[in-house]
Protein backbone atom coordinates (compact mmCIF):
# COMPACT_ATOMS: atom_id res chain seq x y z
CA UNK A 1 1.20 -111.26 -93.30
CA UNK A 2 0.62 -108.51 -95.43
CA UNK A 3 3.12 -106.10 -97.10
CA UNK A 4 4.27 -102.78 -95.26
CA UNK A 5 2.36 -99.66 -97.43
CA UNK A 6 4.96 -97.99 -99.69
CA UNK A 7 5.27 -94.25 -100.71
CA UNK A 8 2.89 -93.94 -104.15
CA UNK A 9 4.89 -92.22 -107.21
CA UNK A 10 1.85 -89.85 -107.57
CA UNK A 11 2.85 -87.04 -108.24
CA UNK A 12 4.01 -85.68 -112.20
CA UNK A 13 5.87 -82.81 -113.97
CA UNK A 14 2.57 -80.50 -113.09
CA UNK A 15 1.90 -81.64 -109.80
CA UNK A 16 5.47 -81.16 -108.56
CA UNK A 17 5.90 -77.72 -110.00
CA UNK A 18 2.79 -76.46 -108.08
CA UNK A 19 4.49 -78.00 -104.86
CA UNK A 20 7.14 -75.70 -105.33
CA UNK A 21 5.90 -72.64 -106.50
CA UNK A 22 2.49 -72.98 -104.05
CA UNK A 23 4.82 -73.34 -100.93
CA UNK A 24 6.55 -70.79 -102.00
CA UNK A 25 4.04 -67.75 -102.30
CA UNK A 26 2.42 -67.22 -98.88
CA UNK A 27 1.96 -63.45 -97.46
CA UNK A 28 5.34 -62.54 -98.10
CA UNK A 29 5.50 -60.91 -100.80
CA UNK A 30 2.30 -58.83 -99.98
CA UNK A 31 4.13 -57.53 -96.99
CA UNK A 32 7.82 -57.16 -97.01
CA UNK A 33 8.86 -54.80 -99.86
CA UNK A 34 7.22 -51.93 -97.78
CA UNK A 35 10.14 -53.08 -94.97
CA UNK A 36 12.98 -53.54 -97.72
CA UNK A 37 12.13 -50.36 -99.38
CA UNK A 38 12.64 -48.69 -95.43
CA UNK A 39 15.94 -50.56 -95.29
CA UNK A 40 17.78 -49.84 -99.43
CA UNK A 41 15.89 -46.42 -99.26
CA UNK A 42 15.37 -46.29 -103.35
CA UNK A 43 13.25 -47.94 -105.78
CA UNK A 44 16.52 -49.17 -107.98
CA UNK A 45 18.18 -50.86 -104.59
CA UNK A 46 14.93 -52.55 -104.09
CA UNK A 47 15.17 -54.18 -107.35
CA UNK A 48 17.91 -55.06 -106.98
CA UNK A 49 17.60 -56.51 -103.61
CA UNK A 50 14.50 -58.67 -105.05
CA UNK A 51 17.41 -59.49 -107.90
CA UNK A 52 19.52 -61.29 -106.07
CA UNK A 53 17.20 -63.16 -104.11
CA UNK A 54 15.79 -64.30 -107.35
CA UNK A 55 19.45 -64.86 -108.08
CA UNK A 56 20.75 -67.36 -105.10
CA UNK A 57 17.18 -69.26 -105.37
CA UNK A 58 17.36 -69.96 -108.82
CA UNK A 59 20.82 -71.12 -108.96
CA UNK A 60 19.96 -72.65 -105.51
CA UNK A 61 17.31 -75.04 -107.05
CA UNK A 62 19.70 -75.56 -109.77
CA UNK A 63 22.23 -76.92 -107.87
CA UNK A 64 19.73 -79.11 -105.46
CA UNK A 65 18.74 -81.07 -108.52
CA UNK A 66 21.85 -82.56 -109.19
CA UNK A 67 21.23 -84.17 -106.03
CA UNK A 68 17.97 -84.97 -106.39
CA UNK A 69 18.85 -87.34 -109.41
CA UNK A 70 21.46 -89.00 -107.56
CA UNK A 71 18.72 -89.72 -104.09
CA UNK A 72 15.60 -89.36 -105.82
CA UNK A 73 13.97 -90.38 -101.66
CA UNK A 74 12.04 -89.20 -99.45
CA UNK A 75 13.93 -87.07 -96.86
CA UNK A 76 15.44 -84.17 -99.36
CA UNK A 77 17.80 -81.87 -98.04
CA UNK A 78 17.95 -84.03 -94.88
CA UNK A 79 19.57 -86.67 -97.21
CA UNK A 80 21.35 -84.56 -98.97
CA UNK A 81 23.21 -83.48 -96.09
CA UNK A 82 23.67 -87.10 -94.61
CA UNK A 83 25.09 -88.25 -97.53
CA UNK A 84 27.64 -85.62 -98.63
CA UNK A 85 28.59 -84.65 -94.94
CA UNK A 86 27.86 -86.88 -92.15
CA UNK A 87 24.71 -87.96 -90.71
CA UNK A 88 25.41 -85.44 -87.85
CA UNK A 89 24.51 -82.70 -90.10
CA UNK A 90 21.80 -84.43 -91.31
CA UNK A 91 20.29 -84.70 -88.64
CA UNK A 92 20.83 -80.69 -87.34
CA UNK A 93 19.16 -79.90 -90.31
CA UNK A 94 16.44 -82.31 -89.50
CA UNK A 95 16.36 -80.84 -86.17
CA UNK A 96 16.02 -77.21 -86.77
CA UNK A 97 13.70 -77.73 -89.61
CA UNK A 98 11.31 -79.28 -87.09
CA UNK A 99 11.77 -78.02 -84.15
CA UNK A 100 11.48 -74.27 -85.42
CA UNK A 101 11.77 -73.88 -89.32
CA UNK A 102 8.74 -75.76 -90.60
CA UNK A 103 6.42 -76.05 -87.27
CA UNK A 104 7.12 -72.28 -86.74
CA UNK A 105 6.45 -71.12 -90.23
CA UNK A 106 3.32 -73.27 -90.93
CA UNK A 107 2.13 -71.50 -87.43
CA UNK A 108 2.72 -68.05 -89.09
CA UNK A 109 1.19 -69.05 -92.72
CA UNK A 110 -1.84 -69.78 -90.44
CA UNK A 111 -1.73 -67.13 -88.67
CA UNK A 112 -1.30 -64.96 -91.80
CA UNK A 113 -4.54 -66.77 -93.51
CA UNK A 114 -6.45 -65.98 -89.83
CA UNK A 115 -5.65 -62.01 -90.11
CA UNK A 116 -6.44 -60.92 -93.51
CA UNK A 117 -10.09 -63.86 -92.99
CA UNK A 118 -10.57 -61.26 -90.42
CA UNK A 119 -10.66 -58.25 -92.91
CA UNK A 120 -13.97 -60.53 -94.31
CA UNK A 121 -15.34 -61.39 -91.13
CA UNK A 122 -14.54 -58.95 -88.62
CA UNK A 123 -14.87 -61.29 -85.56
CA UNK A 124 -12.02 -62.76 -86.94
CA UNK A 125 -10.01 -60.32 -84.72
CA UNK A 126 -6.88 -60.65 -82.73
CA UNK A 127 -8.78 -58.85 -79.61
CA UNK A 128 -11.58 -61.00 -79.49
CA UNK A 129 -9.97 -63.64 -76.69
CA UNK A 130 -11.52 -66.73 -76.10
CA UNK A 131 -8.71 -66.85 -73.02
CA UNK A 132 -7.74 -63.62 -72.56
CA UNK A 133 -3.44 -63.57 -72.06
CA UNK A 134 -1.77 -65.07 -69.59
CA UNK A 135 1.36 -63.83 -68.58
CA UNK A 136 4.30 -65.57 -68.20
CA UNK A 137 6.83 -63.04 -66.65
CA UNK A 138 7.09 -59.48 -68.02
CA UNK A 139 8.16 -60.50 -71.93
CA UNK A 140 6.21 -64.13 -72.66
CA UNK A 141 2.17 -64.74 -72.58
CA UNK A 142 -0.03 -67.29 -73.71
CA UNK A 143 -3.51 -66.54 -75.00
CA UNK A 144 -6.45 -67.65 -77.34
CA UNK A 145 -7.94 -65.41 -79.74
CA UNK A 146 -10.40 -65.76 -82.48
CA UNK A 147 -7.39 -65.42 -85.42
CA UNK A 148 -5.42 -67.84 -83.16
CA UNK A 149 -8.71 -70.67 -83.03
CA UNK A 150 -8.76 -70.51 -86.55
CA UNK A 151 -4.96 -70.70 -87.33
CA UNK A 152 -4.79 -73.77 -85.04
CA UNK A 153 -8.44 -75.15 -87.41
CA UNK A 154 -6.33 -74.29 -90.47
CA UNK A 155 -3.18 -76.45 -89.44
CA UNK A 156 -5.80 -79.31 -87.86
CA UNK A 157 -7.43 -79.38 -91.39
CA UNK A 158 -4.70 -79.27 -93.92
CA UNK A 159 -2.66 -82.07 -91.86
CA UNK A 160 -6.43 -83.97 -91.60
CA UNK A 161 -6.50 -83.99 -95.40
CA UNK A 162 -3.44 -84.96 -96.05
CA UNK A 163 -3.43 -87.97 -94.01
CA UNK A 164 -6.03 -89.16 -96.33
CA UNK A 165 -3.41 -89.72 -99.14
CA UNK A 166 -1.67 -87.75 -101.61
CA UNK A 167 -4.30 -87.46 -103.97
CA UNK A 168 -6.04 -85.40 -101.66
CA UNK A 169 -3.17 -83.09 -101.09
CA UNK A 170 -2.21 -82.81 -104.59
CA UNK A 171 -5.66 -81.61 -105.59
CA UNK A 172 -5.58 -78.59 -102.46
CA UNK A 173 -2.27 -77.77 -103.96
CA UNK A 174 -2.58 -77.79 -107.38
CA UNK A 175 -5.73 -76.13 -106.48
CA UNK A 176 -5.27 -72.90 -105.01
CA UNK A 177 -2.02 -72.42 -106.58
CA UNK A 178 -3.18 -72.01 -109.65
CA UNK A 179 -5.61 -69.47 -108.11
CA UNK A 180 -2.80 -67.59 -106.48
CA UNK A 181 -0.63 -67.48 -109.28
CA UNK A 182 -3.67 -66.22 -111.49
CA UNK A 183 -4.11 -63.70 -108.54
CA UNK A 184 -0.29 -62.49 -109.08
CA UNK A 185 -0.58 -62.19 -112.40
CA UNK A 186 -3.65 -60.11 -111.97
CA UNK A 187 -2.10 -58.09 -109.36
CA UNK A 188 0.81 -57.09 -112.09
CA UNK A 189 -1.00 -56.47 -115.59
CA UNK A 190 -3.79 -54.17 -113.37
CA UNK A 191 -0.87 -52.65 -111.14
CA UNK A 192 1.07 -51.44 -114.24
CA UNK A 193 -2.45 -50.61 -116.37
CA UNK A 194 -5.07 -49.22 -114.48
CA UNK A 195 -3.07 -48.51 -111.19
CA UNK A 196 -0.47 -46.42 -113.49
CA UNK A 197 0.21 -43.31 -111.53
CA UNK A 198 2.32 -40.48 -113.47
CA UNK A 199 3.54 -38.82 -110.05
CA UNK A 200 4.78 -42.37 -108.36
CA UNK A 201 6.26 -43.48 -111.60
CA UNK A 202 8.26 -40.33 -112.34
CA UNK A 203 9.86 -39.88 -108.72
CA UNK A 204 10.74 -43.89 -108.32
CA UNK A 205 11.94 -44.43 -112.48
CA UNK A 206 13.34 -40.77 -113.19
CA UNK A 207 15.63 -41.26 -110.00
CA UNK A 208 16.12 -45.15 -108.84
CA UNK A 209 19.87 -44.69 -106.63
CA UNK A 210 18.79 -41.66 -104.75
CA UNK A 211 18.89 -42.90 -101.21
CA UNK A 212 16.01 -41.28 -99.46
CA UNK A 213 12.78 -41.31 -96.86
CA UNK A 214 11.82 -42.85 -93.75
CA UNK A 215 15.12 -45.59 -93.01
CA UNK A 216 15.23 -47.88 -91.03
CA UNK A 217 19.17 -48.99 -89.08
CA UNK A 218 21.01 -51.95 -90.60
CA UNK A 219 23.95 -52.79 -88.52
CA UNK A 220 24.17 -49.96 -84.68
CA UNK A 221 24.10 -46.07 -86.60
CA UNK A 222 24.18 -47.60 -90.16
CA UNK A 223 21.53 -46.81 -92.59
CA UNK A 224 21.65 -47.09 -96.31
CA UNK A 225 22.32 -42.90 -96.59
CA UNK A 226 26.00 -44.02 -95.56
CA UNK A 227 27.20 -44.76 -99.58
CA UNK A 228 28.44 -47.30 -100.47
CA UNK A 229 29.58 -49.22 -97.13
CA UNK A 230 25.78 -48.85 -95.35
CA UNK A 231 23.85 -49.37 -98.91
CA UNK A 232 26.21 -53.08 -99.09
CA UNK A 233 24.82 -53.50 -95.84
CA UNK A 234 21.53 -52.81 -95.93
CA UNK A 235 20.86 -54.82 -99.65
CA UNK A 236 22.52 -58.12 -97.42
CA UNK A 237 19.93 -57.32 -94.61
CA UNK A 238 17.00 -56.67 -96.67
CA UNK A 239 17.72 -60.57 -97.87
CA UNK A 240 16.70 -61.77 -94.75
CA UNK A 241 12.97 -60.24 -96.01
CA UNK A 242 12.91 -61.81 -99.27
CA UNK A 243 15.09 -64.36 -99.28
CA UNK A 244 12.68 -65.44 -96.23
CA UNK A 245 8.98 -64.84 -99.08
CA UNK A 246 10.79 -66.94 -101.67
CA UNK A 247 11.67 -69.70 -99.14
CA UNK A 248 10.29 -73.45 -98.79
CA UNK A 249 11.22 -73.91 -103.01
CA UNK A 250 12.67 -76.79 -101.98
CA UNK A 251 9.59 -78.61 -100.28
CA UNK A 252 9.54 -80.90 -103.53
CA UNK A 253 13.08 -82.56 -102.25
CA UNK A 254 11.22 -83.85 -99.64
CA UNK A 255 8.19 -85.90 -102.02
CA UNK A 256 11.05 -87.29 -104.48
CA UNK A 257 9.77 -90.65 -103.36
CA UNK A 258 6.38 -89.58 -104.43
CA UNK A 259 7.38 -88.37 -107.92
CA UNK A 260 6.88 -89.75 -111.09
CA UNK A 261 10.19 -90.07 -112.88
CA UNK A 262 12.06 -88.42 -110.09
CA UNK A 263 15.29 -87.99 -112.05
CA UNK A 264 13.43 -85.95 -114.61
CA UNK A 265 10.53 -84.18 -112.99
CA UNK A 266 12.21 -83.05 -109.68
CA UNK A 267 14.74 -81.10 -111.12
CA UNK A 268 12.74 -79.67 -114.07
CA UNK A 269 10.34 -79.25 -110.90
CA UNK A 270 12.66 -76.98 -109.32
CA UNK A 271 13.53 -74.65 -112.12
CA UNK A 272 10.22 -74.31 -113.49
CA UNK A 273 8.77 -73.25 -110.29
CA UNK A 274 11.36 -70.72 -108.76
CA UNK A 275 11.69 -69.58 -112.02
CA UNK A 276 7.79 -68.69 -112.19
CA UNK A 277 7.75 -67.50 -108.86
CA UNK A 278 10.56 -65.14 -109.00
CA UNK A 279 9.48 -63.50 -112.15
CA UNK A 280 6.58 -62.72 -110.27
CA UNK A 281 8.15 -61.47 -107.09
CA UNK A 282 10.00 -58.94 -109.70
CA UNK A 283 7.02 -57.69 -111.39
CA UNK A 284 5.11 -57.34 -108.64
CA UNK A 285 7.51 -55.06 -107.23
CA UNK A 286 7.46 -53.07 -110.86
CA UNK A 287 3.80 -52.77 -109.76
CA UNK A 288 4.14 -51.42 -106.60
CA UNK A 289 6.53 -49.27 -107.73
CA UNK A 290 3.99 -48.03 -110.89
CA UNK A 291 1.14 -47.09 -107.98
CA UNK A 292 2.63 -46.06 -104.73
CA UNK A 293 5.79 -43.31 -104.40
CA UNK A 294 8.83 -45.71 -102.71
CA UNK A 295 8.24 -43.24 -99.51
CA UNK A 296 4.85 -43.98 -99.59
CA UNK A 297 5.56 -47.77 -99.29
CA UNK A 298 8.16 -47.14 -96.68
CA UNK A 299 5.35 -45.68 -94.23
CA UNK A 300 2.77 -47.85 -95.12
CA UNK A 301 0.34 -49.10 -91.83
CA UNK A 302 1.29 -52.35 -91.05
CA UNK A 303 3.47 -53.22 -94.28
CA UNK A 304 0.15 -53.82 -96.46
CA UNK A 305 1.88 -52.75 -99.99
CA UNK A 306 -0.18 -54.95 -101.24
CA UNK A 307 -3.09 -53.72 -100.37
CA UNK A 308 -2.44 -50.40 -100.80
CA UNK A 309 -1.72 -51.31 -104.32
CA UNK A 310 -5.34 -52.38 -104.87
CA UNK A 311 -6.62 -49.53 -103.39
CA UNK A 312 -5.33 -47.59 -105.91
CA UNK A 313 -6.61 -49.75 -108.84
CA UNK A 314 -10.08 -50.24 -107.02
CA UNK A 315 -10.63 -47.66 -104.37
CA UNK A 316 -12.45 -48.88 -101.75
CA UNK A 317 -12.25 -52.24 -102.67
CA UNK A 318 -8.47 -53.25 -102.72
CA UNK A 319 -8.09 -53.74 -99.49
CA UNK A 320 -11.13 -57.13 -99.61
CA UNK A 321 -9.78 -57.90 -102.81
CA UNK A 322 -6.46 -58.07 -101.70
CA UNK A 323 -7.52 -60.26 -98.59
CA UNK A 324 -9.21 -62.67 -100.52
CA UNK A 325 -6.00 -63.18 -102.72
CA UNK A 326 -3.81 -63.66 -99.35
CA UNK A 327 -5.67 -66.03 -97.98
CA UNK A 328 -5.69 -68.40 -101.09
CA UNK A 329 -1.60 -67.64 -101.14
CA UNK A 330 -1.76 -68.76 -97.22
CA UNK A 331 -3.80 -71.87 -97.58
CA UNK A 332 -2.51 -73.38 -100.53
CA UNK A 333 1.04 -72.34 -99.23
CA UNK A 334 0.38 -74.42 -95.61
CA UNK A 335 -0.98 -76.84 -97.66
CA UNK A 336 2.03 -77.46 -99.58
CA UNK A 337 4.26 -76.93 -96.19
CA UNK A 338 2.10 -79.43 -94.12
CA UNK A 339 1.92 -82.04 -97.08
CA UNK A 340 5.84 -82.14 -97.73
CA UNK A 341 7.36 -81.61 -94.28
CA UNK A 342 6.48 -84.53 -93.06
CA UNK A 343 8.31 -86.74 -95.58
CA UNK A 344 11.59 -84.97 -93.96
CA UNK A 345 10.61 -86.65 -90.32
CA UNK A 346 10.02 -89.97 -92.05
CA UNK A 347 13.38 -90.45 -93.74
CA UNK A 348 14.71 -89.37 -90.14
CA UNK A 349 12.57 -92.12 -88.55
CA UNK A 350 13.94 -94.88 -90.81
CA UNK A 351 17.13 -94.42 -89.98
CA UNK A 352 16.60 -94.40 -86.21
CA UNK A 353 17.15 -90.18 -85.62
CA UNK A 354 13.03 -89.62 -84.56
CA UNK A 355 10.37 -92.00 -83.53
CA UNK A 356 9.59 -94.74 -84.70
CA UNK A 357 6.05 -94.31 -85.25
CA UNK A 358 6.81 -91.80 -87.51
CA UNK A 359 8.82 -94.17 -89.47
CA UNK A 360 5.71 -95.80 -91.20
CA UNK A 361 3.25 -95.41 -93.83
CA UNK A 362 -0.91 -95.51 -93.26
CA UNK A 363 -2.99 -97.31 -95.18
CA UNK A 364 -3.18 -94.31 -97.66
CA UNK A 365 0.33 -94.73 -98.18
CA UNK A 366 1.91 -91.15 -95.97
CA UNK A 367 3.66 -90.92 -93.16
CA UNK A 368 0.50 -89.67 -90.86
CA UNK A 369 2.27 -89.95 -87.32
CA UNK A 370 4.52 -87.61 -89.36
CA UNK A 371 2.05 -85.60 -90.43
CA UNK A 372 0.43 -85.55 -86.73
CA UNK A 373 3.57 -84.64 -84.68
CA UNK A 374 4.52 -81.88 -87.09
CA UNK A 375 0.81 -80.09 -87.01
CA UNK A 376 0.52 -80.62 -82.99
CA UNK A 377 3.79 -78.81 -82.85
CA UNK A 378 3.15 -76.30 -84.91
CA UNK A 379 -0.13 -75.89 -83.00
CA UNK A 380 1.80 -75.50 -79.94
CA UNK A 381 3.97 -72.46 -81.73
CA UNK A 382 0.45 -70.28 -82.33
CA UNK A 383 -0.41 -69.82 -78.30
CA UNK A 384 2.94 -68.41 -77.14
CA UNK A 385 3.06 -64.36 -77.35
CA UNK A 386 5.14 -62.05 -76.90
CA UNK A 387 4.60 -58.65 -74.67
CA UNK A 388 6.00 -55.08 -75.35
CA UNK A 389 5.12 -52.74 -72.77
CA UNK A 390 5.03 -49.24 -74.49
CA UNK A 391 6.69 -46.09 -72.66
CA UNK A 392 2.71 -45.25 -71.28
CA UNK A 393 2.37 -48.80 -69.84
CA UNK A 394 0.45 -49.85 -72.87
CA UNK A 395 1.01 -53.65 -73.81
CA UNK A 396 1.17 -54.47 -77.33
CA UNK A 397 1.33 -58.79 -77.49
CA UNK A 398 3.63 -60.19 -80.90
CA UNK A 399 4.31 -63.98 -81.90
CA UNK A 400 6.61 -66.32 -80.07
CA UNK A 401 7.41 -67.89 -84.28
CA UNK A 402 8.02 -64.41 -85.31
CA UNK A 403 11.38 -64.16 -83.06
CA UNK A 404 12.20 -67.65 -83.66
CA UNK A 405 12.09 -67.36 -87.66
CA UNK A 406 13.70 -64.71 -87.71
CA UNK A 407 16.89 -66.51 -85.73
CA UNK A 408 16.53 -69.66 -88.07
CA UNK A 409 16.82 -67.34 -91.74
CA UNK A 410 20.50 -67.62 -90.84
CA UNK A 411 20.74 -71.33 -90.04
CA UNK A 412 18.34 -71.91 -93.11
CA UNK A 413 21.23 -69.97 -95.13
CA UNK A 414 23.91 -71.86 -93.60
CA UNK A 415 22.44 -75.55 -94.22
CA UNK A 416 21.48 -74.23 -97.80
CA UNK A 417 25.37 -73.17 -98.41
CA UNK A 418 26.32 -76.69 -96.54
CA UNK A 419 23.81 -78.40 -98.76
CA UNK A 420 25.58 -77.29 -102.36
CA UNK A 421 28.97 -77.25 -101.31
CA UNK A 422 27.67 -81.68 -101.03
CA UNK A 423 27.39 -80.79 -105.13
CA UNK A 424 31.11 -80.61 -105.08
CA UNK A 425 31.92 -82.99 -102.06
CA UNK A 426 30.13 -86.20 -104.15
CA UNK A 427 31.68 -84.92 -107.46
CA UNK A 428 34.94 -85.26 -105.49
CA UNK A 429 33.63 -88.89 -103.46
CA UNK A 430 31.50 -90.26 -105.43
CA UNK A 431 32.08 -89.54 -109.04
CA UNK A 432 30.59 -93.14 -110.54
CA UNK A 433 26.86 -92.70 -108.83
CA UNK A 434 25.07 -91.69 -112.17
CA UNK A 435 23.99 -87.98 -112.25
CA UNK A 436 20.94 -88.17 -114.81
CA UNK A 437 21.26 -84.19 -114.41
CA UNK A 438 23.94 -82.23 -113.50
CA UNK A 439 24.13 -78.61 -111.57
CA UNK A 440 23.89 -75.99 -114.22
CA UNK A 441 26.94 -74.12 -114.61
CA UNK A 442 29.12 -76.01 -112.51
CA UNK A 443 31.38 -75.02 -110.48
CA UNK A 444 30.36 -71.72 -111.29
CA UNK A 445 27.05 -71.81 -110.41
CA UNK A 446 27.17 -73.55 -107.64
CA UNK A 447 30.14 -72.04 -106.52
CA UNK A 448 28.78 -68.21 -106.92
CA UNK A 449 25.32 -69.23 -104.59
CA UNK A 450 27.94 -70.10 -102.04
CA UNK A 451 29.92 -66.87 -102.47
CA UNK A 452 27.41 -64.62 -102.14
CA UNK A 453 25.43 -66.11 -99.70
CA UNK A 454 28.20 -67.00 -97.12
CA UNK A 455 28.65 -62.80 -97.93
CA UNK A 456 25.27 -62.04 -96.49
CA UNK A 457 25.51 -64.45 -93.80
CA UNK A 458 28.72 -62.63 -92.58
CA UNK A 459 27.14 -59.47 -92.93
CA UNK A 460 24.51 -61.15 -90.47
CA UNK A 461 26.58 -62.45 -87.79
CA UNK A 462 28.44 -59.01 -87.58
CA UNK A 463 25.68 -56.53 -87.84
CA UNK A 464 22.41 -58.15 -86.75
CA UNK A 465 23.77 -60.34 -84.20
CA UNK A 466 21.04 -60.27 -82.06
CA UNK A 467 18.98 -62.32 -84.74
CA UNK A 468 21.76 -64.77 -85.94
CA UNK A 469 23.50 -66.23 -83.17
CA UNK A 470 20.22 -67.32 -81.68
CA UNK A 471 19.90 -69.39 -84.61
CA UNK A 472 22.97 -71.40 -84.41
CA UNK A 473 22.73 -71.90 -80.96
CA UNK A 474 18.80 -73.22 -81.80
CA UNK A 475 21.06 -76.01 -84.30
CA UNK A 476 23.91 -76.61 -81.79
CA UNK A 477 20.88 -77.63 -79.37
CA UNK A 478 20.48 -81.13 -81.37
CA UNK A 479 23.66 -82.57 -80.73
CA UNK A 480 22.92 -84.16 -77.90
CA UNK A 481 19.77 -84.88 -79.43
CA UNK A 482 21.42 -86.46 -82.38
CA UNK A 483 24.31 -88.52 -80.03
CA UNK A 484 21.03 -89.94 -78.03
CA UNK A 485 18.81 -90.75 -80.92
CA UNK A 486 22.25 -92.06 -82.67
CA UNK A 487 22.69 -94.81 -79.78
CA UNK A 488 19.21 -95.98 -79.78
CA UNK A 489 19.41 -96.96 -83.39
CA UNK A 490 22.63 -98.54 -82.66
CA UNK A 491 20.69 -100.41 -80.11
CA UNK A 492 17.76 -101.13 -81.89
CA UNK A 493 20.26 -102.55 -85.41
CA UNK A 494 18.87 -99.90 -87.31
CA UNK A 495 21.46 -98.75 -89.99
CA UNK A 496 21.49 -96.19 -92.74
CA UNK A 497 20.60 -97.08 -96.43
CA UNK A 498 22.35 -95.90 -99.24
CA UNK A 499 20.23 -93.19 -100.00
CA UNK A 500 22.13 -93.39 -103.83
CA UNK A 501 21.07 -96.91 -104.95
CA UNK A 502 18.09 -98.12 -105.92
C-alpha cells in the first residue's frame, strides 16, 4: 500500500510574497478611485480614504501572522477561526468564502480580464451572444456572450494548471506579478513625469478639503457636502471600494502548508506584500491626481481612471496600453485566487465540514477535487445576469457576482474583525503554544484594526443597509449547513486535529 500524497513545502520567502501581493492587484485599483472620488468629493478625502485602507490591511496582515506561526496549515483563516472561536465559525467563514466570496470574485477577475481582452480584440464584446439572454422573471437572466466564453476559458485554465502541481502555479504567479507590479510602477513614475498637468495639479493640491463636483449619496439625502457628519460617512462607505481592490492579502494563510519555513516566511510574507501593494495603491492615486482634475475622475465613462490616465501620457494609446496592463493584473490575480482557495476547502474536508473527495491530495500533491468544485462554481456565477429596464423600456443586463460581492464586503469585514480579536482570545487560552512571531504592536495594533473597522461596519449596517444585511443573512445560511455536515463527521469518526501542534 502506498503512502497518501502530502502537501509539498514549495513555496519560499519570494514565492509567498508574490501570492499575496499578485492576488491582491486585480482591476481594482484601475477602476474605483473614479467612484470614491464621487463619494469624499476632494482629492485630500480620497487620500485619505486610500490611507486607511492601507491602514486596517497592513495592521490586518500584521496581526494574522501571529497566527500563522502558531497553525502554520493549510486552511488559514478557516483555522484561525476554528481554533480561537468554535468550529461553528469556522466553518461560516468557510461557507461564505465559497459559496460567494472566492467563487464570486474569481468569476468577476475573469470577467474583468474578458472586458478590457475585448479592447484588443473587439469580438471580445459583451453583445456578441453565443445564447442570446434568457430571462428569468423581470430582474434575473442567463446568457452567453463572447467576454462570458472566455471568462469561463480563463477560470477552466488557471484551475487546469494548477492541478498539475504547485510548481506550475508558482511560476503563473510569480510570473505575471512581477509584470503587474512593473506595470504599477510604470503607471506612477510616467503619471507624475510626463502625464504632469499644471491645471489638474493646481485645483486638486492648492485645495485638497474643498468638498465639490458630481456626488454621489452615502447613507438616504447624505452626501459628503454635509461637513463633517456626511464626509465621516462617506470616507466609511468609500471603504467598501478599496478596502474591496486591496482584498484577498491573505490568500497566503491558506498555502502555510505549502511554505517553506512557515513560521518565518508567512508572516514576513504578509507584511512585505501589503506593504508593497499599498504603497502602490497610494501613488497611483498621486498619479491620477497629477493628470486628471478630481471632477474629471468623478465623471469618468465607465470608471476607467486608469485609462484615462494613459491617455494623457500617450494620447491615443493609453487606453491599449492600459488594457494590456489589466489583463496581466486579472490573470495573475485569478491565478493566485484559484491556486490558494482551494487549500481553504481542503482543511474543511479533513475535518468532515465538505466532501470528502475534496479532502485528498493528487498525485501532484494539491487538493484538485478542491480545485475542481471551486472553478465549476465559480463558472456557474459568470452566466447569471442581472436586468435593468431603463425609463424608455431599454434593458441594460449587470452581473449576478456584482450584487453578491457587494453583500459579502461586510461579512468579509466581520470575519476579518472575528479573526484578530482570536489574537487576543489564544493570548488569553492558550498562552504556552509557542508564538515564533508575535502581532506587532499588540494590543494596540490589533486592537485599533478592530476599532476602526467594527466603525465602518456600523456605518454599513445603518446607512447602506440594503448591501449589508444581505450579507449576513448569506453567512447565517450555513448553519444548518454546518449542524448537517457536523453530524456526518460525527458519524463517519472524523475528529478535529490540533491545528497548533505539529
Amino acid at each position: 500500500m502506498t503512502d497518501e500524497p502530502r502537501l509539498v513545502r514549495g513555496l519560499g520567502l519570494l514565492d509567498s510574497t508574490m501570492i499575496v501581493a499578485g492576488s491582491m492587484i486585480g482591476s481594482g485599483i484601475f477602476l474605483v478611485s473614479a467612484d470614491m472620488a464621487r463619494q469624499v468629493g476632494s482629492p485630500g478625502w480620497l487620500l485619505v480614504a486610500w490611507a486607511i485602507t492601507g491602514l486596517l490591511t497592513i495592521t490586518a496582515a500584521l496581526s494574522y501572522g501571529e497566527l500563522a506561526t502558531m497553525m502554520p496549515k493549510a486552511g488559514g483563516q478557516y483555522i484561525y477561526l476554528r481554533e480561537a472561536l468554535s468550529p461553528l465559525w469556522g466553518f461560516l467563514y468557510g461557507w461564505t468564502f465559497f459559496a460567494v466570496i472566492q467563487a464570486g470574485t474569481i468569476a468577476a477577475v475573469a470577467i474583468g480580464f474578458a472586458r478590457y481582452l475585448g479592447v484588443l480584440i473587439p469580438s471580445v464584446s459583451e453583445s456578441n451572444y453565443l445564447v442570446a439572454p434568457i430571462h428569468l422573471g423581470s430582474m434575473y437572466a442567463v446568457s452567453l456572450s463572447a467576454v462570458q466564453l472566455v471568462a469561463l476559458l480563463v477560470i477552466i485554465v488557471l484551475t487546469w494548471i494548477s492541478t498539475y502541481g504547485l510548481r506550475w502555479g508558482r511560476l503563473v504567479q510569480n510570473l505575471f506579478t512581477f509584470a503587474k507590479i512593473g506595470a504599477l510602477v510604470a503607471l506612477v513614475l510616467l503619471g507624475v513625469t510626463l502625464g504632469w498637468q499644471a491645471d489638474a495639479v493646481a485645483v486638486n493640491f492648492s485645495d485638497l478639503w474643498t468638498v465639490r463636483g458630481t456626488l454621489q449619496e452615502v447613507g438616504p439625502s447624505i452626501t459628503a457636502l454635509a461637513v463633517p457628519f456626511g464626509l465621516f460617512i462617506a470616507v466609511c462607505v468609500a471603504q467598501t471600494n478599496s478596502l474591496f481592490s486591496a482584498d484577498a492579502w491573505n490568500m497566503i494563510t491558506f498555502t502555510a502548508g505549502e511554505v517553506k519555513e512557515p513560521r518565518r516566511n508567512v508572516p514576513l510574507s504578509l507584511a512585505f506584500g501589503t506593504m508593497l501593494v499599498i504603497g502602490l495603491y497610494l501613488l497611483a492615486n498621486v498619479a491620477y491626481l497629477t493628470t486628471l482634475p478630481l471632477e474629471t475622475m468623478q465623471q469618468i465613462p465607465s470608471d476607467l481612471v486608469a485609462s484615462a490616465t494613459a491617455e494623457v501620457v500617450f494620447p491615443g494609446f493609453g487606453a491599449v496600453l492600459m488594457a494590456i496592463v489589466i489583463l496581466i493584473a486579472t490573470f495573475g490575480c485569478n491565478n493566485g485566487l484559484i491556486l490558494s482557495g482551494a487549500r481553504a476547502y481542503y482543511a474543511m474536508a479533513r475535518d468532515g465540514l465538505f466532501f470528502r473527495t475534496v479532502g485528498k491530495l493528487n498525485r501532484y500533491s494539491v487538493p484538485a477535487w478542491g480545485l475542481i468544485y471551486q472553478g465549476a462554481w465559480a463558472s456557474v456565477f459568470v452566466f447569471p445576469r442581472t436586468v435593468k429596464t431603463a425609463a424608455d423600456g431599454t434593458l441594460s443586463y449587470g452581473n449576478l457576482y456584482g450584487d453578491l460581492l457587494t453583500y459579502t464586503m461586510s461579512a468579509a469585514i466581520i470575519f476579518y474583525i472575528l479573526t484578530i480579536l482570536g489574537v487576543f482570545v489564544l493570548r488569553r487560552r492558550r498562552p504556552d503554544i509557542p508564538r515564533p512571531y508575535k502581532a506587532w504592536g499588540y494590543p494596540w495594533v490589533p486592537a485599533l484594526y478592530i476599532i476602526l473597522a467594527a466603525i465602518i461596519l456600523i456605518v454599513l449596517f445603518i446607512y447602506q443597509p440594503a448591501i449589508t444585511w444581505p450579507g449576513l443573512i448569506i453567512i447565517l445560511t450555513g448553519v444548518p449547513v454546518f449542524y448537517y455536515w457536523q453530524a456526518t463527521a460525527r458519524r463517519d469518526g472524523i475528529q478535529l486535529v490540533n491545528a497548533m501542534e505539529e
